[in-house]
PDB file of N, CA and C in Angstrom:
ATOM      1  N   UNK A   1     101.405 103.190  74.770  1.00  0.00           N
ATOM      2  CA  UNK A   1     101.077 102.909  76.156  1.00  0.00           C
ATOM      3  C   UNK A   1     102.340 103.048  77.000  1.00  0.00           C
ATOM      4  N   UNK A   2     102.035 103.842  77.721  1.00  0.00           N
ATOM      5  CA  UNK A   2     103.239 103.926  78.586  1.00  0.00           C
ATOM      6  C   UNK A   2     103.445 102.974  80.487  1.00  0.00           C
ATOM      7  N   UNK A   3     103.954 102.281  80.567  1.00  0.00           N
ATOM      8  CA  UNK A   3     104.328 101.855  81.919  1.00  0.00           C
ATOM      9  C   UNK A   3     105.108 102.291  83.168  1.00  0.00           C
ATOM     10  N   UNK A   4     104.582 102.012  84.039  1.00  0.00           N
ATOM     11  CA  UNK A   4     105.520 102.821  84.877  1.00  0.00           C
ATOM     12  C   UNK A   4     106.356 101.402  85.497  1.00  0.00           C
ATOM     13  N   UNK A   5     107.382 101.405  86.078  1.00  0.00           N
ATOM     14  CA  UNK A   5     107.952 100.255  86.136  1.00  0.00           C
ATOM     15  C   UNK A   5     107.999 100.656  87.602  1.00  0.00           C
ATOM     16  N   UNK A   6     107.902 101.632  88.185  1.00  0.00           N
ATOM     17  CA  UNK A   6     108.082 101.806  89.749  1.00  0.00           C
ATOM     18  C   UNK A   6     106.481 101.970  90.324  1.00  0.00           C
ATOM     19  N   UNK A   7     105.537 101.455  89.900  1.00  0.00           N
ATOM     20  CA  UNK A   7     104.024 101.422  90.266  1.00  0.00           C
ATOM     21  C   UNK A   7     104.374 100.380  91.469  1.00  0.00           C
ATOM     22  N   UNK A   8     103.301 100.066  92.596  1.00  0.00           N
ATOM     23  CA  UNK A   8     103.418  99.062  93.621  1.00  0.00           C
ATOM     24  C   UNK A   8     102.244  98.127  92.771  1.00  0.00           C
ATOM     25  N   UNK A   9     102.089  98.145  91.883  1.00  0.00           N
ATOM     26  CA  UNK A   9     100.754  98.003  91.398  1.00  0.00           C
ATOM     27  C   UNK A   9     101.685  96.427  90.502  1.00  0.00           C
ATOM     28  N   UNK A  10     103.172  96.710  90.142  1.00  0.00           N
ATOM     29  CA  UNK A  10     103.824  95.481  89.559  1.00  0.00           C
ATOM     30  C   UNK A  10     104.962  94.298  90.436  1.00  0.00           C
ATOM     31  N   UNK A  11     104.637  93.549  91.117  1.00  0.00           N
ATOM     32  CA  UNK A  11     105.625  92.903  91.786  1.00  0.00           C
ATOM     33  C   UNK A  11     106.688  92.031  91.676  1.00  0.00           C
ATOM     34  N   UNK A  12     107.409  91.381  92.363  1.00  0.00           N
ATOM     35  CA  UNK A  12     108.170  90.109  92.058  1.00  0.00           C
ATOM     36  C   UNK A  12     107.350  89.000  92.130  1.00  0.00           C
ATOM     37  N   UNK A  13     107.540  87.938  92.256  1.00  0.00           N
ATOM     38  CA  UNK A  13     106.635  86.963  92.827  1.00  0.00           C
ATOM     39  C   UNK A  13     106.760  86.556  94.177  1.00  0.00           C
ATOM     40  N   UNK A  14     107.914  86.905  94.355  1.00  0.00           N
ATOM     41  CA  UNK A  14     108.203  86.849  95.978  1.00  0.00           C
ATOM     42  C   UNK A  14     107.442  87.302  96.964  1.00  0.00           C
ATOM     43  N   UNK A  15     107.530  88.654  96.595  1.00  0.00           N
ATOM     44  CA  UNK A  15     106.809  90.295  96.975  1.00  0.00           C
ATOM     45  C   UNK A  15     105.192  90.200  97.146  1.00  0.00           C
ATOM     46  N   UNK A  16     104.980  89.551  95.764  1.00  0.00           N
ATOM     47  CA  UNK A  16     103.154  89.312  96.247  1.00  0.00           C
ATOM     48  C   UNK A  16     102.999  88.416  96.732  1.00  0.00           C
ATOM     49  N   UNK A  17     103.979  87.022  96.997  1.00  0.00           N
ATOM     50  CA  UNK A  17     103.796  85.874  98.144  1.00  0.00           C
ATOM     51  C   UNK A  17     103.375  86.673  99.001  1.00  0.00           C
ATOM     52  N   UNK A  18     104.528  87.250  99.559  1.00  0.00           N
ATOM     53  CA  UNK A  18     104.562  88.352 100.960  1.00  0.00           C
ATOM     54  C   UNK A  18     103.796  88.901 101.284  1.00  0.00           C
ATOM     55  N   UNK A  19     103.100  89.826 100.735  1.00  0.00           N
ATOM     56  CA  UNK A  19     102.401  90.956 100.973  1.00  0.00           C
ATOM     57  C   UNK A  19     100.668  89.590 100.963  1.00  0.00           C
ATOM     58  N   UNK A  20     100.389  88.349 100.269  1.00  0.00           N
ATOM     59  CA  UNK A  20      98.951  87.926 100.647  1.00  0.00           C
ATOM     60  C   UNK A  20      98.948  87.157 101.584  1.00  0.00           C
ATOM     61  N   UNK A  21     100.558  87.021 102.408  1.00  0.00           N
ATOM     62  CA  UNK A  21     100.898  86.064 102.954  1.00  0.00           C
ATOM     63  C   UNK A  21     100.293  84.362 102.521  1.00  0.00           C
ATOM     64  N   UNK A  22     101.118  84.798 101.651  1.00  0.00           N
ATOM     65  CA  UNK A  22     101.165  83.641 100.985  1.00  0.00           C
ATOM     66  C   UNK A  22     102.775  82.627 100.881  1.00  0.00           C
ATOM     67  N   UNK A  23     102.923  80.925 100.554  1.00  0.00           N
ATOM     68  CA  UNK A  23     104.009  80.683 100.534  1.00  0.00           C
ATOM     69  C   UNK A  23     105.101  81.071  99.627  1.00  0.00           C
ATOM     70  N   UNK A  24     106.001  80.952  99.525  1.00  0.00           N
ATOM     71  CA  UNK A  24     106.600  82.072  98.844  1.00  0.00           C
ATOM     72  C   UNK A  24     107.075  81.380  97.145  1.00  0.00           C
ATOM     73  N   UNK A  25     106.646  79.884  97.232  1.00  0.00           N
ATOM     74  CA  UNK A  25     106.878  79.368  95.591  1.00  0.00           C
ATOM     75  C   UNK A  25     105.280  79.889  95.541  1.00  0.00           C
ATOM     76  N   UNK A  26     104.296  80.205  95.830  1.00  0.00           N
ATOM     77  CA  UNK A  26     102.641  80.173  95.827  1.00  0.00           C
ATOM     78  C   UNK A  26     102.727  80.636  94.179  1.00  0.00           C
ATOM     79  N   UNK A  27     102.817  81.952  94.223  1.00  0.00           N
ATOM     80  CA  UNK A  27     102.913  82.216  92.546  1.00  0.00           C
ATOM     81  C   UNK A  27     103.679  81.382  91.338  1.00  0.00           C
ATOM     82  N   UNK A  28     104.455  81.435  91.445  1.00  0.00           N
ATOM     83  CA  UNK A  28     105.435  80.168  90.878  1.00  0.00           C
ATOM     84  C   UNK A  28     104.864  78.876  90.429  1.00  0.00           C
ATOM     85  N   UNK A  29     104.300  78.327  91.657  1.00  0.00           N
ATOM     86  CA  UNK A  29     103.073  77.137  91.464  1.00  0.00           C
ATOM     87  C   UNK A  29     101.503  77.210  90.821  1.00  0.00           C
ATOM     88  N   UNK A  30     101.596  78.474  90.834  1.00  0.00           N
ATOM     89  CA  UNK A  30     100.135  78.338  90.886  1.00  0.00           C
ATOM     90  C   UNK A  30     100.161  79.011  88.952  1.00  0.00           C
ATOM     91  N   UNK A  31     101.462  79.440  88.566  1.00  0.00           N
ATOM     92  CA  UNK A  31     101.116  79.642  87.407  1.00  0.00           C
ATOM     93  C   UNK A  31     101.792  78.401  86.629  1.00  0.00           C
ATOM     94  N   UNK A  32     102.422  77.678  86.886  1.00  0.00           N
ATOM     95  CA  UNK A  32     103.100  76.583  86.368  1.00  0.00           C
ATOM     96  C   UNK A  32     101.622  75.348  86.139  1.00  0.00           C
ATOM     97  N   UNK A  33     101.003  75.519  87.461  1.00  0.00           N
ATOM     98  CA  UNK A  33      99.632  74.327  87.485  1.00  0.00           C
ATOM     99  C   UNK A  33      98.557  74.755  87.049  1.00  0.00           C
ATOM    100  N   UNK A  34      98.108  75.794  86.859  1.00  0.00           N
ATOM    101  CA  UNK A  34      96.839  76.476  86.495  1.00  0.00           C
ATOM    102  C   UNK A  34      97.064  78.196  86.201  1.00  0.00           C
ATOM    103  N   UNK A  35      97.951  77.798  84.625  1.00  0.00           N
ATOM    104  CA  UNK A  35      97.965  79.554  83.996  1.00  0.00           C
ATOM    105  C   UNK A  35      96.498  80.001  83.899  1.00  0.00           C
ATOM    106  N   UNK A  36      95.293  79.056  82.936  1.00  0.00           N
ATOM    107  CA  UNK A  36      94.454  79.673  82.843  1.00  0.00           C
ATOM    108  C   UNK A  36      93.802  80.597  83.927  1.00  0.00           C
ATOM    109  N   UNK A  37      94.049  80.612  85.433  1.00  0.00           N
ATOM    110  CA  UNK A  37      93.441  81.088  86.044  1.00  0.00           C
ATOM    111  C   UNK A  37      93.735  82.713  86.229  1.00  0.00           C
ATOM    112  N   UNK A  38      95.402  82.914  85.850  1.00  0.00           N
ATOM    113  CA  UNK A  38      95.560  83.954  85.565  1.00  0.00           C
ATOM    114  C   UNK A  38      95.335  84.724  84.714  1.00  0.00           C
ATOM    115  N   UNK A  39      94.619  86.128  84.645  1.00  0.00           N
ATOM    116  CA  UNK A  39      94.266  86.890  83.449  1.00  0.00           C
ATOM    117  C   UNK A  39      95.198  87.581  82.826  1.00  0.00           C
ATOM    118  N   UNK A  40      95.036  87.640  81.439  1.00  0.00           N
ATOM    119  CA  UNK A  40      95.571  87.786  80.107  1.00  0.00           C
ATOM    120  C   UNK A  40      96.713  88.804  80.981  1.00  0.00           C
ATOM    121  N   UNK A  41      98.032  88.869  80.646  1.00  0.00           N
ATOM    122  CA  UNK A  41      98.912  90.244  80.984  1.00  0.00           C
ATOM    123  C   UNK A  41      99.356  90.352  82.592  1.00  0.00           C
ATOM    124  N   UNK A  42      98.604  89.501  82.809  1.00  0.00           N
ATOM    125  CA  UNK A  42      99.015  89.688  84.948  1.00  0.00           C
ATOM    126  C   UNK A  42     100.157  89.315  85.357  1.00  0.00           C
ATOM    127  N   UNK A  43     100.942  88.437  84.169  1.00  0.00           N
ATOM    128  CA  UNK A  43     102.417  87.780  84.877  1.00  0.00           C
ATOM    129  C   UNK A  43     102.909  87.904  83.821  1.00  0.00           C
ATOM    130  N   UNK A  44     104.119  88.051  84.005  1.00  0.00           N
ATOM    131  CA  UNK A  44     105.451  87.817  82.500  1.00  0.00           C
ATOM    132  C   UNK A  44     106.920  87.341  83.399  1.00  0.00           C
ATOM    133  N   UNK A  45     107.743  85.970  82.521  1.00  0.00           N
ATOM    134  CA  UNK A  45     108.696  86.398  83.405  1.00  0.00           C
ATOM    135  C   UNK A  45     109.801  86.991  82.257  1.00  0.00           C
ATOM    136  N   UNK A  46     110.652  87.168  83.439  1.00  0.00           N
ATOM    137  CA  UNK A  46     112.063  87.134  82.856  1.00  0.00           C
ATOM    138  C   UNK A  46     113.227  86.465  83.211  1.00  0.00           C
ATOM    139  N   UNK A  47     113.669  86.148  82.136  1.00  0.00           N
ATOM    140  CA  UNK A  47     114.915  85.050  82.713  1.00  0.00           C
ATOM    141  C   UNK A  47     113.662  84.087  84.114  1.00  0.00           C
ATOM    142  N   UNK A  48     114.781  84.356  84.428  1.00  0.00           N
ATOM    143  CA  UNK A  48     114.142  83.036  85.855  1.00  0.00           C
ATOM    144  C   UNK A  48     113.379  84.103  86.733  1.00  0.00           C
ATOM    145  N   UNK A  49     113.010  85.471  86.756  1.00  0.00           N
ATOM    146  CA  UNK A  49     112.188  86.245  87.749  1.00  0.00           C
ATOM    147  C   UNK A  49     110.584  86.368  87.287  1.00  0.00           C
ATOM    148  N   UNK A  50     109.970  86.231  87.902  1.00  0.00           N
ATOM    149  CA  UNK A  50     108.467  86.189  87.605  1.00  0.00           C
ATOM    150  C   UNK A  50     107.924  87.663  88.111  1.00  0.00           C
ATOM    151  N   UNK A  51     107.847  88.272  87.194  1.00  0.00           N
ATOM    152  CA  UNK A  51     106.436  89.684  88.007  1.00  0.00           C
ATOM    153  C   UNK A  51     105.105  89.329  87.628  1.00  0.00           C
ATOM    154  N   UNK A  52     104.474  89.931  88.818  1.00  0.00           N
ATOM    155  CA  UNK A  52     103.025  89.840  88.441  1.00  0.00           C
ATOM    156  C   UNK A  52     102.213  91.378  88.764  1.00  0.00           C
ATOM    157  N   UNK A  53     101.225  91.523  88.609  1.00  0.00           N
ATOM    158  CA  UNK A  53     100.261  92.601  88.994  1.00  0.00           C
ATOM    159  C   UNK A  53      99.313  92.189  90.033  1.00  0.00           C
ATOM    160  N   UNK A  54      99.394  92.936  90.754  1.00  0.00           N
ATOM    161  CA  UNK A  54      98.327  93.446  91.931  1.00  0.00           C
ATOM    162  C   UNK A  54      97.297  92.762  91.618  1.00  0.00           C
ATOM    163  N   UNK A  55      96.404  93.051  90.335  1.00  0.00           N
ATOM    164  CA  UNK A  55      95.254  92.809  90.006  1.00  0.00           C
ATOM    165  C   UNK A  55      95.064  91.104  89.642  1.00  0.00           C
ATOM    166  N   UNK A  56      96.497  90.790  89.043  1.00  0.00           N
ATOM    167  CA  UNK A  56      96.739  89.412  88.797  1.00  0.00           C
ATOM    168  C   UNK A  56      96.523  88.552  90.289  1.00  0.00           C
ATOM    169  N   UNK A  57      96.792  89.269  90.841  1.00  0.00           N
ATOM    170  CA  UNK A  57      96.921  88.148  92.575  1.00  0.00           C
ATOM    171  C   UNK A  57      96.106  88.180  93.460  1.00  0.00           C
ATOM    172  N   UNK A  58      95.022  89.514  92.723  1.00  0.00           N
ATOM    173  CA  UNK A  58      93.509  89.922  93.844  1.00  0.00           C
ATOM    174  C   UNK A  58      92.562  88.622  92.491  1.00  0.00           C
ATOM    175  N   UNK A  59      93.154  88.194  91.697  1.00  0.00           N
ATOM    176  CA  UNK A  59      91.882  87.175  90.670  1.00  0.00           C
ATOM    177  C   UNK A  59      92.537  85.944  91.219  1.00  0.00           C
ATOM    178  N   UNK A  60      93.548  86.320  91.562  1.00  0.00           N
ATOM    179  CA  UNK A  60      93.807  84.334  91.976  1.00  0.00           C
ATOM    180  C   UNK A  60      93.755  83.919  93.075  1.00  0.00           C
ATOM    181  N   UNK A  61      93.650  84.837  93.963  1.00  0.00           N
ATOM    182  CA  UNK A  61      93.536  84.577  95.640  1.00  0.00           C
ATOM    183  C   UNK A  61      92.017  84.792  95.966  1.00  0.00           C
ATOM    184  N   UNK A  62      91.714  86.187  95.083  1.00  0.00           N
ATOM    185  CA  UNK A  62      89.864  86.266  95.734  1.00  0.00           C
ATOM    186  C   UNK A  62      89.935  86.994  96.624  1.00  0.00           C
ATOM    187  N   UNK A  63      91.365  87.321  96.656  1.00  0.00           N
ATOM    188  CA  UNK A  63      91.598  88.890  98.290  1.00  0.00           C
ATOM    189  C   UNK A  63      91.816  89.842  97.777  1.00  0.00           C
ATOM    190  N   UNK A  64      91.451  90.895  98.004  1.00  0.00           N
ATOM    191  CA  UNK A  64      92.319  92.458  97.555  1.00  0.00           C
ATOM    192  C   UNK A  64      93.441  92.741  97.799  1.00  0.00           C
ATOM    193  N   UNK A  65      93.844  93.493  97.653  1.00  0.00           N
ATOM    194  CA  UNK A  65      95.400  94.132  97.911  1.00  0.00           C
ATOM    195  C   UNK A  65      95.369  94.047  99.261  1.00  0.00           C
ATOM    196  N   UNK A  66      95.870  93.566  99.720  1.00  0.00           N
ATOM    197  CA  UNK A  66      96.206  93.722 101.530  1.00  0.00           C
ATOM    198  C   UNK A  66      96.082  95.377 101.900  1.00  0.00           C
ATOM    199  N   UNK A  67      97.709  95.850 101.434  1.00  0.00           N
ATOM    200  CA  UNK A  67      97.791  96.794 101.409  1.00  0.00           C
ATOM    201  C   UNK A  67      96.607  97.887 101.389  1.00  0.00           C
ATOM    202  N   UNK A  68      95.913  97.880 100.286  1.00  0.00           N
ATOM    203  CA  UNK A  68      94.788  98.756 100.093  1.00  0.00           C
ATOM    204  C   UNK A  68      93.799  98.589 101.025  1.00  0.00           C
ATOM    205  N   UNK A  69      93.618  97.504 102.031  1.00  0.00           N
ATOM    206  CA  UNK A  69      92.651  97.305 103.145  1.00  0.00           C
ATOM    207  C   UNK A  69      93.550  98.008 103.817  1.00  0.00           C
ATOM    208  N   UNK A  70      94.390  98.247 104.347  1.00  0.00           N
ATOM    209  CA  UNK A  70      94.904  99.116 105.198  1.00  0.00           C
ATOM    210  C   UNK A  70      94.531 101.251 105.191  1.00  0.00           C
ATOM    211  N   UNK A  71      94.579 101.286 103.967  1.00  0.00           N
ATOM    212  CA  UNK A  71      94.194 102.813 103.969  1.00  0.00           C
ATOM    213  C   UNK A  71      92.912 102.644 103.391  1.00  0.00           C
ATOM    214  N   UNK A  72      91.898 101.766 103.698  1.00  0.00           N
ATOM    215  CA  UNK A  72      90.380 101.802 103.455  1.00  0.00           C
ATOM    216  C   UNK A  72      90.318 101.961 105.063  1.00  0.00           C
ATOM    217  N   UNK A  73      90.615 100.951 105.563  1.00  0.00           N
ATOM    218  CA  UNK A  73      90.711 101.009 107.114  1.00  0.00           C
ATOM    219  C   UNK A  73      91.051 102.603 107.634  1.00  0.00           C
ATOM    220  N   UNK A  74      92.031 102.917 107.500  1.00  0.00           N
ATOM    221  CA  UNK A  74      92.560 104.363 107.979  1.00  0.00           C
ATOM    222  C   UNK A  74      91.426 105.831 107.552  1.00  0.00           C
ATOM    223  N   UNK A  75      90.863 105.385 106.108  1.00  0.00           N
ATOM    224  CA  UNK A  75      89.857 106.432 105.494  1.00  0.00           C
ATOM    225  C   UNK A  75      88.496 106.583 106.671  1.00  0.00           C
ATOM    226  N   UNK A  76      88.395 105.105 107.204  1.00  0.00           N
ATOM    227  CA  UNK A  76      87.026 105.160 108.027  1.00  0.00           C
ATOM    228  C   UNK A  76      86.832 105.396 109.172  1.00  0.00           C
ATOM    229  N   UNK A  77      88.232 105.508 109.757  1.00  0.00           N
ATOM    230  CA  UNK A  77      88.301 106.278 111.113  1.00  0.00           C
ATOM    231  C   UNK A  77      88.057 107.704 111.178  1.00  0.00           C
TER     232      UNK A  77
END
C-alpha cells in the first residue's frame, strides 16, 4: 500500500481544527475523551503531533470537508 504523505486528504490537528472551524485543542480533546468515536486508522500521532484524515473529522463532526463544499458549490454554477 502505498501513501501519499502530500494528499490534503492527511492533516495536522491544528489544520483540521482550522479548516471545520473548529477550537484548535478540538481534535486533541476529542480523541483523548472519546477515541472510540474515531474510526479505525483516522489519527496516529507522533511524538507530540497528532495527524488525522479528512474522513476521520467528516465522522466526528458530521460535516464534510469544508473545503470540498466549496468546489461542489463552484461545479453548480
Amino acid at each position: 500500500m502505498e501513501i501519499n504523505l502530500d494528499s490534503q486528504e492527511i492533516l495536522s490537528a491544528k489544520e483540521a481544527a482550522e479548516i471545520w472551524h473548529k477550537n484548535t485543542d478540538y481534535v486533541r480533546t476529542s480523541i483523548h475523551k472519546s477515541p472510540e468515536k474515531w474510526p479505525k486508522g483516522s489519527w496516529r500521532k507522533f511524538g507530540k503531533q497528532i495527524i488525522v484524515t479528512a474522513y476521520g473529522m467528516e465522522q466526528v463532526t458530521g460535516k464534510k470537508d469544508p473545503r470540498k463544499q466549496g468546489k461542489l458549490n463552484a461545479k453548480c454554477k
